[in-house]
PDB file of N, CA and C in Angstrom:
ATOM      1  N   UNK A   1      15.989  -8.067   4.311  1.00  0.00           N
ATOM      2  CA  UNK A   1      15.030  -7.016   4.595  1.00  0.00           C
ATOM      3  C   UNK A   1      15.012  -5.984   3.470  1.00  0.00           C
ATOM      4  N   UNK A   2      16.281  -5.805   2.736  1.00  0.00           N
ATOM      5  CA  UNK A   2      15.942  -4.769   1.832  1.00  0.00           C
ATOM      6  C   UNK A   2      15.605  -5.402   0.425  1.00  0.00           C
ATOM      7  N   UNK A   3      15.288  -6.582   0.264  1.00  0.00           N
ATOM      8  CA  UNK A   3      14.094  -7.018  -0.885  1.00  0.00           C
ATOM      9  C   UNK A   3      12.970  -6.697  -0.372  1.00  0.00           C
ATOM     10  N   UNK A   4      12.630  -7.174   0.685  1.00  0.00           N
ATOM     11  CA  UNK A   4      10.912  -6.678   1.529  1.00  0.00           C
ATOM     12  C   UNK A   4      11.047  -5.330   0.747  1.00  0.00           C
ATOM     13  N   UNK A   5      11.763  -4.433   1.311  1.00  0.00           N
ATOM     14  CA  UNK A   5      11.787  -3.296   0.851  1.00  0.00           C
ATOM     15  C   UNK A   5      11.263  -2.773  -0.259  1.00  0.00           C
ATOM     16  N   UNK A   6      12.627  -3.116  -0.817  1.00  0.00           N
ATOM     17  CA  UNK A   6      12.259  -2.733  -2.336  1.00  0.00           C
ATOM     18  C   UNK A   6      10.727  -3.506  -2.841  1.00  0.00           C
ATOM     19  N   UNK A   7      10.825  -4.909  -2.865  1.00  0.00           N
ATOM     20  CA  UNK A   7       9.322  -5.663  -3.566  1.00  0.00           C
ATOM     21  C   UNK A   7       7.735  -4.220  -2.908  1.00  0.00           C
ATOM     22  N   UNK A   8       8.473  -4.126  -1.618  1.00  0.00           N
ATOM     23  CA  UNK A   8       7.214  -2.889  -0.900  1.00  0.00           C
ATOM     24  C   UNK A   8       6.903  -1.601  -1.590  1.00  0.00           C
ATOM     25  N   UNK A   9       8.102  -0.771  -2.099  1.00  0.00           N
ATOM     26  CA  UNK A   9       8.240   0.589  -2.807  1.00  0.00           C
ATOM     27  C   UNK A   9       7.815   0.265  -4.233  1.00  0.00           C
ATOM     28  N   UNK A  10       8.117  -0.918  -4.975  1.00  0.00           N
ATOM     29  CA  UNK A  10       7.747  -1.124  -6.290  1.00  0.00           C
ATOM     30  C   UNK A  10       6.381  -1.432  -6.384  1.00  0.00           C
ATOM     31  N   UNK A  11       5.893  -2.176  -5.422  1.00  0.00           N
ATOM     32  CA  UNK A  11       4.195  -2.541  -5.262  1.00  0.00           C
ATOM     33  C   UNK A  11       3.612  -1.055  -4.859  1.00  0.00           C
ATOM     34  N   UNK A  12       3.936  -0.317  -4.035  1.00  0.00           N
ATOM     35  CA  UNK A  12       3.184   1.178  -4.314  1.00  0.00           C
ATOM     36  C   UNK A  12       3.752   1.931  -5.475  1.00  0.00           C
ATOM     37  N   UNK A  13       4.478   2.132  -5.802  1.00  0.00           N
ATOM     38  CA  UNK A  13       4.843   2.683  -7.421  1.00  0.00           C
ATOM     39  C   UNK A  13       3.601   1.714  -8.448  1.00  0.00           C
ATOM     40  N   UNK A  14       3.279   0.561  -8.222  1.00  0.00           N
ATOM     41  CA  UNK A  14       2.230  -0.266  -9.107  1.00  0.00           C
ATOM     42  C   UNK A  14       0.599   0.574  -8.591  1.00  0.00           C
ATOM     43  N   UNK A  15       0.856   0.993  -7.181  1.00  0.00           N
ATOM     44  CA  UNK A  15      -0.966   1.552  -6.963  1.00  0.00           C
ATOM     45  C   UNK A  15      -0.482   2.524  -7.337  1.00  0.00           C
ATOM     46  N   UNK A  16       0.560   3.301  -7.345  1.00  0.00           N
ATOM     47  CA  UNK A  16      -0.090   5.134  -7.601  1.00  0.00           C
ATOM     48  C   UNK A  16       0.018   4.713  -9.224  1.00  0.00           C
ATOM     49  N   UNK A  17       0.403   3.922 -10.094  1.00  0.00           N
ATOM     50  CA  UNK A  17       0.557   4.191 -11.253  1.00  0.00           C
ATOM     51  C   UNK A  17      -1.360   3.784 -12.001  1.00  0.00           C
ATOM     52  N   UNK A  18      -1.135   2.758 -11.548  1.00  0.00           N
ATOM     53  CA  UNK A  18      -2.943   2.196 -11.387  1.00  0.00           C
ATOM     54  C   UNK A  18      -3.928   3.474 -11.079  1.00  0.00           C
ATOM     55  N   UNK A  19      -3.264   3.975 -10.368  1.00  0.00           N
ATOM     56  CA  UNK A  19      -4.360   4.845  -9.471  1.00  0.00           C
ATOM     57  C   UNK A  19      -4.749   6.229 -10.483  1.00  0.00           C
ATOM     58  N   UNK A  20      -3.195   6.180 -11.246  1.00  0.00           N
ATOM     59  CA  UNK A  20      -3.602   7.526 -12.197  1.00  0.00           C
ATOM     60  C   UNK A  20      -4.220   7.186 -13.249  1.00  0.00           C
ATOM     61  N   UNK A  21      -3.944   6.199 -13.624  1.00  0.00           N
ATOM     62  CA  UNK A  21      -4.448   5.558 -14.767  1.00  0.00           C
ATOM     63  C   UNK A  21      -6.003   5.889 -14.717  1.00  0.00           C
ATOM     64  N   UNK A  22      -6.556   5.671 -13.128  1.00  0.00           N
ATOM     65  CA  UNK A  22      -8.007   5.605 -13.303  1.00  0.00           C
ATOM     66  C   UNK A  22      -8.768   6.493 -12.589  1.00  0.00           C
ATOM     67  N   UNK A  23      -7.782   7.804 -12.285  1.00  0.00           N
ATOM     68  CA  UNK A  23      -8.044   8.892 -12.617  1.00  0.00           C
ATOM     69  C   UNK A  23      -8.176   9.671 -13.351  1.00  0.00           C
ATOM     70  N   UNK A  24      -7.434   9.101 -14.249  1.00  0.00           N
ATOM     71  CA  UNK A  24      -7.502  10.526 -15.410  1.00  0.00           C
ATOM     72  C   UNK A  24      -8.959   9.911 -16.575  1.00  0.00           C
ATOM     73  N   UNK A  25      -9.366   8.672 -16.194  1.00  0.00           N
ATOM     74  CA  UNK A  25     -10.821   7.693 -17.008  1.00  0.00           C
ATOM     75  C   UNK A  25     -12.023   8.297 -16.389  1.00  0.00           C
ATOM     76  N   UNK A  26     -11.690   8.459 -15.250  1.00  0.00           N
ATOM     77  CA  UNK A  26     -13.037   9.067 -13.862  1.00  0.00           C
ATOM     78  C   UNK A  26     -13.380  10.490 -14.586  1.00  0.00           C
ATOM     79  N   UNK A  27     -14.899  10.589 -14.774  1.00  0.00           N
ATOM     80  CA  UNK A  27     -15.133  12.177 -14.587  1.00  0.00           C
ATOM     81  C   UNK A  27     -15.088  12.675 -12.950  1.00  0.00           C
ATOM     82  N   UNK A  28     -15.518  13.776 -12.565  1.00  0.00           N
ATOM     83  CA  UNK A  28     -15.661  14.096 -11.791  1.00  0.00           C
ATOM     84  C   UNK A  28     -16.418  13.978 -10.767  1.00  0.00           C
ATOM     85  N   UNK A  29     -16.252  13.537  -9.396  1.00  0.00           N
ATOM     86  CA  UNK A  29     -16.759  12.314  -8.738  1.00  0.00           C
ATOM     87  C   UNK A  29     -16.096  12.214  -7.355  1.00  0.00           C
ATOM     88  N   UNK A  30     -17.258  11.633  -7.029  1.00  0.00           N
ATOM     89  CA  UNK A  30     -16.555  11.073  -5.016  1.00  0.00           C
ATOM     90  C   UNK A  30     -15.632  10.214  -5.356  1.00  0.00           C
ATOM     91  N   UNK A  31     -15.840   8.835  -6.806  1.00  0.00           N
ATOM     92  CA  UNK A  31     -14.770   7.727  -6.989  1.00  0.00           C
ATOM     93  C   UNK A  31     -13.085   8.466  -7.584  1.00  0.00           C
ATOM     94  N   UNK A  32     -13.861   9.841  -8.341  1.00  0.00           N
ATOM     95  CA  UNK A  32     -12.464  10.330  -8.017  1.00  0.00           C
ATOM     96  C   UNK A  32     -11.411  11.013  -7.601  1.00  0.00           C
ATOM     97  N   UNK A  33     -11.829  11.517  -6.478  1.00  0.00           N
ATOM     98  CA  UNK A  33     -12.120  11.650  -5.372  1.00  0.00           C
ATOM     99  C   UNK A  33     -10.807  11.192  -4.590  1.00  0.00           C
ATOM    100  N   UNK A  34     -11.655   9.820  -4.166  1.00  0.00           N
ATOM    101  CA  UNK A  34     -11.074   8.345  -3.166  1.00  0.00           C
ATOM    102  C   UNK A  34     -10.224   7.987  -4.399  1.00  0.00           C
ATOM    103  N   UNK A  35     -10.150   8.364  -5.609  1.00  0.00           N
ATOM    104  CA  UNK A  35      -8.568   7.585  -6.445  1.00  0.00           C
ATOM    105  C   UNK A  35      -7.809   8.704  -6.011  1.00  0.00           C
ATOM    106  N   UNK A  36      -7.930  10.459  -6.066  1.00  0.00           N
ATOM    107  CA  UNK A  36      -6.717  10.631  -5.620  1.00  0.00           C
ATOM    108  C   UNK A  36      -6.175  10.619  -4.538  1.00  0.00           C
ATOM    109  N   UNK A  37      -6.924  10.428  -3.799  1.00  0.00           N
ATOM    110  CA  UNK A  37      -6.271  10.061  -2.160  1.00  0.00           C
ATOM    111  C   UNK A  37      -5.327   8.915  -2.015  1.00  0.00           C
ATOM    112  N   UNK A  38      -5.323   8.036  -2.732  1.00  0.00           N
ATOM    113  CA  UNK A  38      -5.272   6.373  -2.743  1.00  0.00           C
ATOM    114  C   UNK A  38      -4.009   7.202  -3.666  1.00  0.00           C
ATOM    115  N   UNK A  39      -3.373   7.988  -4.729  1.00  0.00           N
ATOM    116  CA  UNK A  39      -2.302   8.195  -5.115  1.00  0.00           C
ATOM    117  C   UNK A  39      -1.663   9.286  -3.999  1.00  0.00           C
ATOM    118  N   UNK A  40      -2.040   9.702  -3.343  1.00  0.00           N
ATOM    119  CA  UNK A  40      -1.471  10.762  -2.137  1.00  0.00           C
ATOM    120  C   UNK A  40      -0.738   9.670  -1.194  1.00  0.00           C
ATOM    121  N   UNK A  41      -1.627   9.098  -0.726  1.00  0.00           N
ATOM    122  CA  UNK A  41      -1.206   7.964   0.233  1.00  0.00           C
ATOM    123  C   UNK A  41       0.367   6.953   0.244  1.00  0.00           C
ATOM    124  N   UNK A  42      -0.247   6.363  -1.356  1.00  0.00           N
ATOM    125  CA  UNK A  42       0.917   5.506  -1.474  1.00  0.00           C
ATOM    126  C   UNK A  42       2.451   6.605  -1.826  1.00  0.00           C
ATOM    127  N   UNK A  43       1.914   7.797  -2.102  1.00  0.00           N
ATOM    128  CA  UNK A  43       3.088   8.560  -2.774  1.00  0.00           C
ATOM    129  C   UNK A  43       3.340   8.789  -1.368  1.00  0.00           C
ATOM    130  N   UNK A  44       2.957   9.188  -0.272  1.00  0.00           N
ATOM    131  CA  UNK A  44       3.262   9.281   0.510  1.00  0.00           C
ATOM    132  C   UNK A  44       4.586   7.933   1.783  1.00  0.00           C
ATOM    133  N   UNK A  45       3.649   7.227   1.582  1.00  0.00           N
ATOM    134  CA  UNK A  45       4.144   5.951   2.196  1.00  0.00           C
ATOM    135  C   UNK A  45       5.184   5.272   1.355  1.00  0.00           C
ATOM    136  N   UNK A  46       5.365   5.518   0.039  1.00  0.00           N
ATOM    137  CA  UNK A  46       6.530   5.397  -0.810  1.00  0.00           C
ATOM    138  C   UNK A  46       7.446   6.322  -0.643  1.00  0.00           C
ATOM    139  N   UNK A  47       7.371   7.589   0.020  1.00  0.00           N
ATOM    140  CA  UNK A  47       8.073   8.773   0.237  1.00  0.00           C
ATOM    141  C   UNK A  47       9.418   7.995   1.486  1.00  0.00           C
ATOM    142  N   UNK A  48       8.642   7.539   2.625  1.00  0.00           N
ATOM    143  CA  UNK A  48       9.100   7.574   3.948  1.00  0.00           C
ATOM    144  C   UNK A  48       9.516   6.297   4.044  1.00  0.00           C
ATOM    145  N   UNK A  49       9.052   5.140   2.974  1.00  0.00           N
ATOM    146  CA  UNK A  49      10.060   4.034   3.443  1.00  0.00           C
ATOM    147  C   UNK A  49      11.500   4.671   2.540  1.00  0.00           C
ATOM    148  N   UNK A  50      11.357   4.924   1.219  1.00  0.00           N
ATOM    149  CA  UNK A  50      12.514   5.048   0.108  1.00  0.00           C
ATOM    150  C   UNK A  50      13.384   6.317   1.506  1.00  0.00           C
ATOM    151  N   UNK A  51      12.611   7.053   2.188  1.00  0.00           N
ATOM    152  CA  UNK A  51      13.668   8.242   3.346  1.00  0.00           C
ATOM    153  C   UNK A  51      14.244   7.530   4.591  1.00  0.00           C
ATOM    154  N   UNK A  52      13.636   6.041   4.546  1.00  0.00           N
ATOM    155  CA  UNK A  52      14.329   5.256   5.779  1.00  0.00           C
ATOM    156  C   UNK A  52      12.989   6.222   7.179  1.00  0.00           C
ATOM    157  N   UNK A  53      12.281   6.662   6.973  1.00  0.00           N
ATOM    158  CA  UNK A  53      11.891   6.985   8.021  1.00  0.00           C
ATOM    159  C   UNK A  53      10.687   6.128   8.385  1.00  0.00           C
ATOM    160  N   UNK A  54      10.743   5.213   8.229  1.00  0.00           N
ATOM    161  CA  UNK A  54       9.903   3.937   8.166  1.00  0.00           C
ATOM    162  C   UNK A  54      10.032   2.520   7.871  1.00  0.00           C
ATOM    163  N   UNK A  55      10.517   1.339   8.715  1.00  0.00           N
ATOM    164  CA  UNK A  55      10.749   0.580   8.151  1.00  0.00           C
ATOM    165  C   UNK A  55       9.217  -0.791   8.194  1.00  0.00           C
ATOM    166  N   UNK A  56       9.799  -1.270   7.615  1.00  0.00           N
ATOM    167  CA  UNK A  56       9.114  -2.954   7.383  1.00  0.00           C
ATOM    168  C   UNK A  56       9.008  -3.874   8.468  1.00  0.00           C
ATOM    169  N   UNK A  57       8.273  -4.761   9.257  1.00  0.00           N
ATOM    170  CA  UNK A  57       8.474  -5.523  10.156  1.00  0.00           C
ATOM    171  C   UNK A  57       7.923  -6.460   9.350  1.00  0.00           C
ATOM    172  N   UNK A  58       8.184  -7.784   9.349  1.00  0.00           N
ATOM    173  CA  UNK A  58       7.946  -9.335   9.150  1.00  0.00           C
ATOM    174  C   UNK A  58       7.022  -9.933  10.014  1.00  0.00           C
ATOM    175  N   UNK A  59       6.239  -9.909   9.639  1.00  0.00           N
ATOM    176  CA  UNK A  59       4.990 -11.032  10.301  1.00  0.00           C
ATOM    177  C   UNK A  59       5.089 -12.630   9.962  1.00  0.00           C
ATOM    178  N   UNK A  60       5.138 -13.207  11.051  1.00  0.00           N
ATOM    179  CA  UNK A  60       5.361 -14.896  10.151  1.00  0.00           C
ATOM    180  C   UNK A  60       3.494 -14.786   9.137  1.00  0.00           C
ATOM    181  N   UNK A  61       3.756 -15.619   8.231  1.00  0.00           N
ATOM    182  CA  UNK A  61       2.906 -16.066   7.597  1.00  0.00           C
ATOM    183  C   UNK A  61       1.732 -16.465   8.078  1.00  0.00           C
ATOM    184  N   UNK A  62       1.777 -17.191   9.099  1.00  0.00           N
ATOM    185  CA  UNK A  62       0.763 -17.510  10.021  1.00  0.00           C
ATOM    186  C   UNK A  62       0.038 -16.649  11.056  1.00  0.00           C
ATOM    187  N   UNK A  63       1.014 -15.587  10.903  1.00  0.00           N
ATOM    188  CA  UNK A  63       0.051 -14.496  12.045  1.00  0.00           C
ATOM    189  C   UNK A  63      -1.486 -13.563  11.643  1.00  0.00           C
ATOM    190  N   UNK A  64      -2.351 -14.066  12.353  1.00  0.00           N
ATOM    191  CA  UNK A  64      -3.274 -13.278  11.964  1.00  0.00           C
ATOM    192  C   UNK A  64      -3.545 -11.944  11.570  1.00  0.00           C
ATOM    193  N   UNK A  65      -4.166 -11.537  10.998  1.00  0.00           N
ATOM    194  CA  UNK A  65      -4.293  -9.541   9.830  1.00  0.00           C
ATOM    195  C   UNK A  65      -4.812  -9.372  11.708  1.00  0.00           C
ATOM    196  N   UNK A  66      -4.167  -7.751  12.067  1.00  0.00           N
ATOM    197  CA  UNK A  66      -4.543  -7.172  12.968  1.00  0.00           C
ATOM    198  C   UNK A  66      -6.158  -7.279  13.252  1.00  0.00           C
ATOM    199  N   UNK A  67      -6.699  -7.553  14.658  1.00  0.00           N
ATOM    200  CA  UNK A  67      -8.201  -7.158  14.337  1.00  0.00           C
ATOM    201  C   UNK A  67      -9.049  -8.549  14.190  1.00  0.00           C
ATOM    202  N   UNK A  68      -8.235  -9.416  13.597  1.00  0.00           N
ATOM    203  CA  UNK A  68      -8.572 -10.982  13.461  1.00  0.00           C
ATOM    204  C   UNK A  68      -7.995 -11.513  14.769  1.00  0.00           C
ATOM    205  N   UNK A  69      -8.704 -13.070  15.142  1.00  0.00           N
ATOM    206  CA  UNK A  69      -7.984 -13.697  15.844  1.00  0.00           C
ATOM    207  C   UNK A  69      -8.013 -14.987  15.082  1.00  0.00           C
ATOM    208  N   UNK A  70      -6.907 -16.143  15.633  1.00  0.00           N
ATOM    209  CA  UNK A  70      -6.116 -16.428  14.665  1.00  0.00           C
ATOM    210  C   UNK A  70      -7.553 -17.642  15.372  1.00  0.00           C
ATOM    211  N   UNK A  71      -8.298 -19.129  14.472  1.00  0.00           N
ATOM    212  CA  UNK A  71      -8.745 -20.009  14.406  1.00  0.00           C
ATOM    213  C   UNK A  71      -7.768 -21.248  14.648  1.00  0.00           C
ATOM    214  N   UNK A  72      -7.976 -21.820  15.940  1.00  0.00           N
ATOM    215  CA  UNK A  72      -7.486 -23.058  16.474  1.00  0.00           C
ATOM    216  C   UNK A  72      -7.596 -24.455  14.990  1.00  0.00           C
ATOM    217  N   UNK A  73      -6.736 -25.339  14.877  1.00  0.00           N
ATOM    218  CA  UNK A  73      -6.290 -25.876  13.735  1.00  0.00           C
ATOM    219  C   UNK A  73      -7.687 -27.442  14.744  1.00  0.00           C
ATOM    220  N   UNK A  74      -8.464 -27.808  13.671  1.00  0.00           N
ATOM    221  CA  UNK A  74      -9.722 -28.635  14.252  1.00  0.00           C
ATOM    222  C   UNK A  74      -8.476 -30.167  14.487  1.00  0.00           C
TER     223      UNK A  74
END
Protein backbone atom coordinates (compact mmCIF):
# COMPACT_ATOMS: atom_id res chain seq x y z
CA UNK A 1 0.00 0.00 0.00
CA UNK A 2 2.69 2.45 0.53
CA UNK A 3 3.96 2.18 -3.24
CA UNK A 4 0.15 2.98 -4.19
CA UNK A 5 1.06 5.72 -2.12
CA UNK A 6 3.92 7.06 -2.98
CA UNK A 7 3.37 6.17 -7.18
CA UNK A 8 -0.14 8.52 -5.98
CA UNK A 9 1.87 11.68 -4.33
CA UNK A 10 4.51 11.57 -7.21
CA UNK A 11 1.70 11.48 -9.99
CA UNK A 12 0.19 14.75 -8.32
CA UNK A 13 3.62 16.37 -7.81
CA UNK A 14 3.63 15.49 -12.00
CA UNK A 15 -0.03 17.64 -12.32
CA UNK A 16 0.84 20.54 -10.12
CA UNK A 17 4.25 20.67 -11.87
CA UNK A 18 2.44 20.45 -15.47
CA UNK A 19 -0.05 22.65 -14.19
CA UNK A 20 2.50 25.52 -13.53
CA UNK A 21 4.21 25.04 -16.36
CA UNK A 22 0.97 26.05 -18.19
CA UNK A 23 0.25 28.64 -16.17
CA UNK A 24 2.78 30.73 -16.24
CA UNK A 25 2.32 30.20 -20.83
CA UNK A 26 -1.59 31.24 -20.22
CA UNK A 27 -2.32 34.98 -20.42
CA UNK A 28 -5.00 35.91 -18.48
CA UNK A 29 -8.05 33.84 -18.77
CA UNK A 30 -10.93 31.47 -17.52
CA UNK A 31 -8.15 28.54 -18.93
CA UNK A 32 -6.10 30.15 -16.41
CA UNK A 33 -8.13 30.27 -14.23
CA UNK A 34 -9.20 26.30 -14.18
CA UNK A 35 -5.05 25.71 -14.33
CA UNK A 36 -4.80 27.27 -11.04
CA UNK A 37 -7.36 25.47 -9.39
CA UNK A 38 -6.15 22.11 -10.89
CA UNK A 39 -2.59 23.23 -8.93
CA UNK A 40 -4.66 24.09 -5.60
CA UNK A 41 -6.33 20.82 -5.77
CA UNK A 42 -3.62 18.43 -6.34
CA UNK A 43 -1.44 20.57 -3.81
CA UNK A 44 -4.07 20.03 -1.77
CA UNK A 45 -4.80 16.28 -2.09
CA UNK A 46 -0.95 15.82 -2.09
CA UNK A 47 -1.07 17.72 1.26
CA UNK A 48 -3.48 15.06 3.11
CA UNK A 49 -2.36 11.82 1.70
CA UNK A 50 1.73 12.77 2.42
CA UNK A 51 -0.40 13.96 6.43
CA UNK A 52 -1.89 10.34 6.48
CA UNK A 53 -5.19 12.07 6.70
CA UNK A 54 -6.32 10.25 3.76
CA UNK A 55 -5.68 7.05 2.59
CA UNK A 56 -5.84 4.96 -0.78
CA UNK A 57 -8.37 2.12 -1.28
CA UNK A 58 -7.68 -0.58 -4.12
CA UNK A 59 -10.24 -1.19 -6.57
CA UNK A 60 -9.74 -4.58 -8.40
CA UNK A 61 -9.00 -3.74 -11.95
CA UNK A 62 -12.15 -4.89 -13.10
CA UNK A 63 -14.35 -2.69 -11.08
CA UNK A 64 -16.23 -0.27 -12.85
CA UNK A 65 -15.22 4.03 -12.62
CA UNK A 66 -18.04 5.11 -10.08
CA UNK A 67 -21.25 6.17 -12.04
CA UNK A 68 -20.58 3.36 -14.71
CA UNK A 69 -22.08 0.02 -14.60
CA UNK A 70 -19.94 -2.68 -15.25
CA UNK A 71 -21.07 -4.57 -19.11
CA UNK A 72 -21.92 -8.36 -18.84
CA UNK A 73 -18.87 -10.35 -20.75
CA UNK A 74 -21.14 -11.46 -24.39
Amino acid sequence: MADEKTDFVNKLRQIEEQAHMANAELPASLARTCVQHIIVLAKILRGRLEAGAVTIAGVGRRAAPPGEEQKPSA
